[in-house]
Protein backbone atom coordinates (compact mmCIF):
# COMPACT_ATOMS: atom_id res chain seq x y z
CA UNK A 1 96.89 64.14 91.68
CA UNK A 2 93.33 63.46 93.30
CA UNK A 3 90.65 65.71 91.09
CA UNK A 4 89.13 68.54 93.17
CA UNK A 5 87.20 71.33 92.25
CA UNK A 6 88.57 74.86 92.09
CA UNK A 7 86.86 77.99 93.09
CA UNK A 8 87.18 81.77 93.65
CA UNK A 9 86.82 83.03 97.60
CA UNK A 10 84.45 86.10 97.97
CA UNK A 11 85.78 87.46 101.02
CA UNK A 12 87.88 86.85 104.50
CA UNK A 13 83.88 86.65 106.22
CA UNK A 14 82.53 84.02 103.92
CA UNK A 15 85.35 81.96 103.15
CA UNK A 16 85.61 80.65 106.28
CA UNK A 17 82.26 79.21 106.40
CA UNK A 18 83.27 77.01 103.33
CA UNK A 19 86.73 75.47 104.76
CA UNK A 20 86.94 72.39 106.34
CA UNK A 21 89.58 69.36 106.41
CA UNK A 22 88.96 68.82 103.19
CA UNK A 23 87.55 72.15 101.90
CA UNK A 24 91.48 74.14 101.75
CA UNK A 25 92.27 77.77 100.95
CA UNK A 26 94.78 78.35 98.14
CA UNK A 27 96.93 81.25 97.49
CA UNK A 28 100.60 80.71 96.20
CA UNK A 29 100.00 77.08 96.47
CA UNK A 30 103.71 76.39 96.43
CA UNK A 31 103.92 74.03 99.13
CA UNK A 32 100.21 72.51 99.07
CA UNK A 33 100.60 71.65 94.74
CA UNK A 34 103.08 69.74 95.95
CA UNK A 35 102.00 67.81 98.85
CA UNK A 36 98.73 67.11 96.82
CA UNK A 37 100.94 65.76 93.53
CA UNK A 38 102.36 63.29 96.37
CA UNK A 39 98.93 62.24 97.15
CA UNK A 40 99.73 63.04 100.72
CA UNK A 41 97.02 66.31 101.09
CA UNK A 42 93.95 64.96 99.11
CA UNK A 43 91.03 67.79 99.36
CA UNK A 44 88.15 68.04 97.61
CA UNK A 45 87.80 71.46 97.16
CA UNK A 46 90.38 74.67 96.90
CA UNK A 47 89.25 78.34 97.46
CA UNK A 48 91.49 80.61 95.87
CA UNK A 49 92.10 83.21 98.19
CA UNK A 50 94.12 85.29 95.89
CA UNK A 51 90.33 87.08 94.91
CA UNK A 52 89.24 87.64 98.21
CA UNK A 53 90.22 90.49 100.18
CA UNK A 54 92.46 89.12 102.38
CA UNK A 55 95.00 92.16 103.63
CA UNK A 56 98.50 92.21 101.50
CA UNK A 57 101.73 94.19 101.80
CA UNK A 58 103.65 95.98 104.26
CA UNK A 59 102.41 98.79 106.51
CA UNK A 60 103.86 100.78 109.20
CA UNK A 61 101.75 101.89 112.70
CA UNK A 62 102.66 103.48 115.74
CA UNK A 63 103.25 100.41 117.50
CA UNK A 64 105.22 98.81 114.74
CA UNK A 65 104.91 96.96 111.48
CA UNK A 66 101.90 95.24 110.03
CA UNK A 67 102.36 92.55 107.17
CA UNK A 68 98.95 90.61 105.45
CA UNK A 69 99.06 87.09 105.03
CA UNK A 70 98.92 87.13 101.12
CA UNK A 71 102.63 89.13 100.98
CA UNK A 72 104.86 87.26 98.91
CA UNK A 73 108.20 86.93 99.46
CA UNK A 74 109.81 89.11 96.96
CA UNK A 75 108.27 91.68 98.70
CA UNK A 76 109.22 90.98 102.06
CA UNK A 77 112.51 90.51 100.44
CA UNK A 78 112.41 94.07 98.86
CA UNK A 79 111.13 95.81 101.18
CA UNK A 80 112.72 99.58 102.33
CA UNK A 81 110.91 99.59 105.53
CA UNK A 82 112.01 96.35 106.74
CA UNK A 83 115.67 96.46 105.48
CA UNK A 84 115.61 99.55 107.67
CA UNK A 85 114.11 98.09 110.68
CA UNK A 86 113.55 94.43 110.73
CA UNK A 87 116.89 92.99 108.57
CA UNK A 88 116.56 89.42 109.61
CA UNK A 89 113.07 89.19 107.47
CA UNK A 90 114.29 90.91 104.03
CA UNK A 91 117.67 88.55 105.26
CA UNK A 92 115.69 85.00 105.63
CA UNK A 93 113.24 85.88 102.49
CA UNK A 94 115.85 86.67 100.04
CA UNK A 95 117.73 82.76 101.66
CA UNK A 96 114.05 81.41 100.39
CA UNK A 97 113.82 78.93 97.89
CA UNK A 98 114.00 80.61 94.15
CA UNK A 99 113.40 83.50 92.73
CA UNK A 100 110.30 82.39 90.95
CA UNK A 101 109.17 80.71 93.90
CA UNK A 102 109.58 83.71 96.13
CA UNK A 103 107.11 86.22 93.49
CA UNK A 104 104.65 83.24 94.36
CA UNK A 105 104.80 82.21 97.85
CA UNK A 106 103.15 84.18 100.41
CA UNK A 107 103.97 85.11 103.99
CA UNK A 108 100.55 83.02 105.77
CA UNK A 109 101.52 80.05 103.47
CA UNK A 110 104.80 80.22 104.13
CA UNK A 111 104.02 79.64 107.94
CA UNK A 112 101.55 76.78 107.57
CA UNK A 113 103.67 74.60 105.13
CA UNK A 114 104.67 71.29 106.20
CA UNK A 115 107.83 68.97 107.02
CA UNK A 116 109.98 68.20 104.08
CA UNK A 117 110.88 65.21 105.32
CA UNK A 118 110.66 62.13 103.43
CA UNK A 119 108.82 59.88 105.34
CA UNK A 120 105.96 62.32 105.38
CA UNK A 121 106.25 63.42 101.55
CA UNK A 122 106.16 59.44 101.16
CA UNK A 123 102.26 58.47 100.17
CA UNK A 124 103.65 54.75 100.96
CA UNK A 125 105.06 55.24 104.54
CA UNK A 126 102.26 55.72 107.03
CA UNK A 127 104.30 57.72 109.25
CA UNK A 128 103.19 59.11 112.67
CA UNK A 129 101.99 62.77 111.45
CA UNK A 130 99.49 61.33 108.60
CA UNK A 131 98.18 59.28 111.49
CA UNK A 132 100.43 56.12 111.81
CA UNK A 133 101.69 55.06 115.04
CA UNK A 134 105.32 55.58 115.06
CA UNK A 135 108.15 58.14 113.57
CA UNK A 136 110.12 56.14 110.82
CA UNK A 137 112.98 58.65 110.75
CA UNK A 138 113.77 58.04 114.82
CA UNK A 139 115.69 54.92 113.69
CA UNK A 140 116.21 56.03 109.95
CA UNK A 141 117.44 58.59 107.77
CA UNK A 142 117.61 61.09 110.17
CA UNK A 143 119.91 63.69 108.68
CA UNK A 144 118.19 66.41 107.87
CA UNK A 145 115.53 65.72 111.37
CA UNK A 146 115.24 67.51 115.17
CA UNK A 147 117.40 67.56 117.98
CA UNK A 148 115.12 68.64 120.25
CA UNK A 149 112.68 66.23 121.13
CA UNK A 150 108.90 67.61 121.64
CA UNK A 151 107.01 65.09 120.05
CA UNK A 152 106.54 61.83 118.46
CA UNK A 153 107.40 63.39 114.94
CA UNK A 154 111.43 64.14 114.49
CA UNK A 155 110.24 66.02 111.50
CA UNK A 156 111.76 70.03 111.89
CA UNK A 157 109.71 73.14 110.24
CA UNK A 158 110.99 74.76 107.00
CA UNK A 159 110.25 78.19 107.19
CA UNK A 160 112.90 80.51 107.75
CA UNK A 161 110.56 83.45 107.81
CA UNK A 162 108.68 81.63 111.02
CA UNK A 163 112.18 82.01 113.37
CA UNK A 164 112.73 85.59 112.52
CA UNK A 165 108.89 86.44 113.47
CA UNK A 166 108.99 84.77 116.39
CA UNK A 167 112.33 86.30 117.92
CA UNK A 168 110.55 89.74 117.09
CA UNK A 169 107.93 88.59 119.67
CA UNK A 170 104.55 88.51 116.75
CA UNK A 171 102.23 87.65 117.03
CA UNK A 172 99.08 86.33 114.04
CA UNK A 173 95.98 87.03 113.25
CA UNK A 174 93.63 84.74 112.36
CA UNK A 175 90.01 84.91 110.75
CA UNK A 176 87.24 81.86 111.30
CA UNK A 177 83.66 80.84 111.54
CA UNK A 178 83.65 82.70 115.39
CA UNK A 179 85.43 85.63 114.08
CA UNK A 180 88.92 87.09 114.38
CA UNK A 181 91.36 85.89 117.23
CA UNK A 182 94.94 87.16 118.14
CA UNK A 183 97.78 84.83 118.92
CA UNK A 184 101.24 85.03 120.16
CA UNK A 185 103.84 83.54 117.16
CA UNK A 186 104.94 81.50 120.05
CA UNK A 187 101.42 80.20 120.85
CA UNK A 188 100.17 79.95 117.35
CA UNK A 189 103.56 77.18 116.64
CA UNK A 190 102.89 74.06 118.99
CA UNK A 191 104.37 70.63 118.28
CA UNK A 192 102.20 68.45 117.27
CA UNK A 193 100.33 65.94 119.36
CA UNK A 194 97.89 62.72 119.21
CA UNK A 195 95.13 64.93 119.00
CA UNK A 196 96.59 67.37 116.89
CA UNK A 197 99.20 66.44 114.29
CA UNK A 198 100.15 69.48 112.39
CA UNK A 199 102.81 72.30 113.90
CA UNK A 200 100.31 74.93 114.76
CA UNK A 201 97.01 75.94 116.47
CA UNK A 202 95.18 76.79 113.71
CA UNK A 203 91.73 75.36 113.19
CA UNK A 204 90.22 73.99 110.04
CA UNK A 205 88.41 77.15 109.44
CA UNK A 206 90.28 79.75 109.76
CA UNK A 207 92.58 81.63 107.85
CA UNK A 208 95.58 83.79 108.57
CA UNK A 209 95.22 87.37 107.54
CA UNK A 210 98.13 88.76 109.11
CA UNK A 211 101.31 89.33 110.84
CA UNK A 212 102.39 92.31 113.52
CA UNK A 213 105.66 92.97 115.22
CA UNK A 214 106.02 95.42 118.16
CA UNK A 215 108.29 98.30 116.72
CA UNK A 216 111.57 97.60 118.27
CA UNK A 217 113.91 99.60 120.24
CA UNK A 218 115.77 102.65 118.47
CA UNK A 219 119.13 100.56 117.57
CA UNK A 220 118.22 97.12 117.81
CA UNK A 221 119.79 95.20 115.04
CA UNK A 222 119.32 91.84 113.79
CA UNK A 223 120.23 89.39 111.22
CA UNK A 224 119.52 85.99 109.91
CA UNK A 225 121.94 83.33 109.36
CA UNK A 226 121.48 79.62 107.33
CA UNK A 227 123.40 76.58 106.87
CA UNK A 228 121.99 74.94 103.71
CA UNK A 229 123.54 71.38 102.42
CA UNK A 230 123.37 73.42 98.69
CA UNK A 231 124.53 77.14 98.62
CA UNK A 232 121.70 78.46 97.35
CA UNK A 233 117.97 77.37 97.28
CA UNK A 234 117.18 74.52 100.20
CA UNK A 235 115.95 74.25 103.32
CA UNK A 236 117.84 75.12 106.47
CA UNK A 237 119.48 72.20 107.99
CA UNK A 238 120.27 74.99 111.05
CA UNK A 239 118.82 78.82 110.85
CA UNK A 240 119.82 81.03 113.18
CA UNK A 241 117.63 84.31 113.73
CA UNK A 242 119.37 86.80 116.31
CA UNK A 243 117.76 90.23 117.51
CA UNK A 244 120.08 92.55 119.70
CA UNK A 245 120.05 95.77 121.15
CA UNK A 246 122.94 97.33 123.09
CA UNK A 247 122.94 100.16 125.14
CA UNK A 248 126.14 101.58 126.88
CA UNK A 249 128.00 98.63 125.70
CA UNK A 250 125.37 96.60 127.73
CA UNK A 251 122.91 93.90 126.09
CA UNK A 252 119.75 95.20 126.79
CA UNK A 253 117.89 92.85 125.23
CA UNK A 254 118.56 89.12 123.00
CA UNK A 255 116.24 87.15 121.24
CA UNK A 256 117.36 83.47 119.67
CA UNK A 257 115.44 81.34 117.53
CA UNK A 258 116.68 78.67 115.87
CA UNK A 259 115.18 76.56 112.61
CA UNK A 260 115.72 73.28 111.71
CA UNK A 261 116.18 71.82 114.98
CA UNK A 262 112.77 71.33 116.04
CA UNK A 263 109.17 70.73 115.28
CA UNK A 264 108.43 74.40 115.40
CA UNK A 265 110.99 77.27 115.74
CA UNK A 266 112.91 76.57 118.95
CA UNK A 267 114.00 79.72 120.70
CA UNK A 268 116.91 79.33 123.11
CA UNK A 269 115.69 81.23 126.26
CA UNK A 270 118.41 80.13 128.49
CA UNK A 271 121.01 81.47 126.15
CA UNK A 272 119.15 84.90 126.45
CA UNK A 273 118.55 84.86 130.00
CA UNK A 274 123.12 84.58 130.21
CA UNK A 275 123.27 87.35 127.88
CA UNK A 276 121.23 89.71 129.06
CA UNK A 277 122.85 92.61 130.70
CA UNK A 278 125.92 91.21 130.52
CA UNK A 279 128.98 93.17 128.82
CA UNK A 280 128.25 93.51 124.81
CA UNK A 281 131.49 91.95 123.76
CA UNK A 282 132.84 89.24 121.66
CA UNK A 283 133.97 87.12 124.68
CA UNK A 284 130.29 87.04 126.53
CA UNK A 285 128.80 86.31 123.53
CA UNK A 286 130.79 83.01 122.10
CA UNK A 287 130.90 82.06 125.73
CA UNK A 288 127.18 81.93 125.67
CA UNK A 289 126.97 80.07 122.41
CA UNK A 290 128.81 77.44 123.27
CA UNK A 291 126.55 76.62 126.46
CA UNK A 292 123.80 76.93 124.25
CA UNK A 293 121.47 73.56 123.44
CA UNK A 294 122.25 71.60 126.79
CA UNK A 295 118.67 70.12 126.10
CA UNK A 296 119.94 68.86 122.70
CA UNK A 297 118.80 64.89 122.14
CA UNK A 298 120.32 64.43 118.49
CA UNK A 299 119.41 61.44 116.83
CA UNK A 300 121.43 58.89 114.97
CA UNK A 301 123.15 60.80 112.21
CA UNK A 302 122.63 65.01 112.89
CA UNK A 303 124.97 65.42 116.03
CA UNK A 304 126.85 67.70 113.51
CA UNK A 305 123.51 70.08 114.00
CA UNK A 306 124.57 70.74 117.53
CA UNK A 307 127.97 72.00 116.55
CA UNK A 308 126.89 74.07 113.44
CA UNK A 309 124.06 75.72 115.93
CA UNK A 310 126.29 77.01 118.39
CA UNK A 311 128.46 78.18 115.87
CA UNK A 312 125.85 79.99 113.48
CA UNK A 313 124.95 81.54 116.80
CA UNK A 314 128.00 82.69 117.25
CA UNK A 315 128.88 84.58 114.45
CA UNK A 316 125.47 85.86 113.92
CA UNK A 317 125.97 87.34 117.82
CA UNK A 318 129.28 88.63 116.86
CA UNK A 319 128.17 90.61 113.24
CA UNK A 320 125.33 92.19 115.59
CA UNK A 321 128.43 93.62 117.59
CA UNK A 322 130.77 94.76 114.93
């Protein structure tokens, strides 16, 4: 590891004015310790933003749920109000790497980690997101890569928490030099580009402070499902986050996200569109999920993520039912 020096952030208004591409803010530090033991993130500085006073924990308002950026897992994982409420979250937290890892990782982290895949944890391979000019695992080792083709990186996201958010339609807030700014989940993930090679719009001085969903329909249910190549304690290789609500024995309303197909969470808007107001039952459902991912482009070896998709997505469809 690359020595830097290591300070204590004042405040959400002044840190800010200190970060920069190499100036980085710190708080669990579980995924940027180890991208900087690699050699691949080399800053100069870190601000711990642990002493600032950055919002934390879960809150509930009028129009729905509020969650600051320095929540850890565990307590996302824990939490009364969102078992109640939001399942999928406490669901796709508690399917989180370990136990230890979860009391340390926090929520805004947890959305701006990067690819685990191992051209790009490779300090040796100057693959196409660290600025080379080609994707290495297009003609590679392409297991564990995307499906979905939105970029020249094949590389998919690894949070599970960043599916479930964005099929509850939240949206991020984010704190920089020009002051606060409000984003859509769906416009805050982007794949990356030529002129922008990380998975989201966030600049190089901002910070996240927070998360809000819109308080969901009286019934709506939801659930998180993952296919892991271990049983416990890795990265999706296909998540599934499913939101329903059902009125009359009518779908009302369906939102699908998947993980691990894509550079950022991939939501499947043409398998909603079937679904919705169509006859809540088991038959409609698998139907659907089986017509699912027409725009699938797998690569050499993950065509088997098609065919675990569309069948996560069907059970998790079906236990929403039952």
């Amino acid at each position: 590891m690359i020595a830097f020096e290591y300070i204590k952030g004042d405040s959400a208004e002044t840190i800010p004015t200190q970060l920069s591409d190499t100036v980085l803010a710190y708080a669990g530090g579980t995924d940027l310790l180890t991208r900087m033991k690699l050699d691949i993130t080399t800053p100069e500085k870190l601000i711990d933003v642990k002493s600032a006073d950055l919002p934390s924990g879960i809150s509930e308002t009028e129009d729905g749920i509020t969650i600051g950026a320095l929540t850890t897992l565990s307590e996302i994982e824990t939490s009364d109000l969102l078992a109640e409420k939001y399942t999928l979250l406490c669901e796709a937290a508690g399917l989180a790497a370990t136990p230890q890892l979860r009391n340390r990782a926090t929520l805004g982290g947890n959305l701006l980690q990067r690819p685990r895949c191992w051209y790009y944890r490779n300090k040796h391979i100057d693959c196409w997101l660290k600025g080379g000019n080609d994707c290495p695992a297009k003609e590679g080792q392409n297991q564990l890569h995307a499906i979905i083709e939105e970029s020249p990186c094949c590389a998919v996201h690894p949070s599970d928490l960043a599916g479930c958010l964005l099929a509850l339609d939240a949206s991020v807030t984010l704190c920089g030099k020009a002051g606060e700014r409000t984003l859509s989940l769906a416009d805050f993930f982007a794949p990356p580009t030529d002129n922008r090679r990380r998975e989201t719009v966030i600049e190089d001085d901002e910070l996240i402070l927070s998360i809000t969903i819109p308080a969901l329909p009286h019934g709506t249910r939801s659930t998180y499902l993952k296919a892991m190549d271990r049983k416990v304690w890795a990265f999706a290789l296909v998540g599934v986050a499913a939101v329903l609500h059902v009125e009359q024995n009518e779908i009302k309303d369906v939102r699908l996200v998947l993980n691990g197909v894509a550079n950022v969470p991939y939501r499947l808007e043409e398998t909603e569109t079937a679904l919705l107001y169509e006859e809540a039952t088991e038959k409609v459902v698998v139907k659907s999920a089986e017509n699912a991912l027409t725009d699938a482009e797998p690569l050499s070896n993950n065509h088997y993520k098609v065919t675990l998709a569309k069948r996560l997505l069907q059970l998790a469809l079906t236990d929403l039912l039952t």
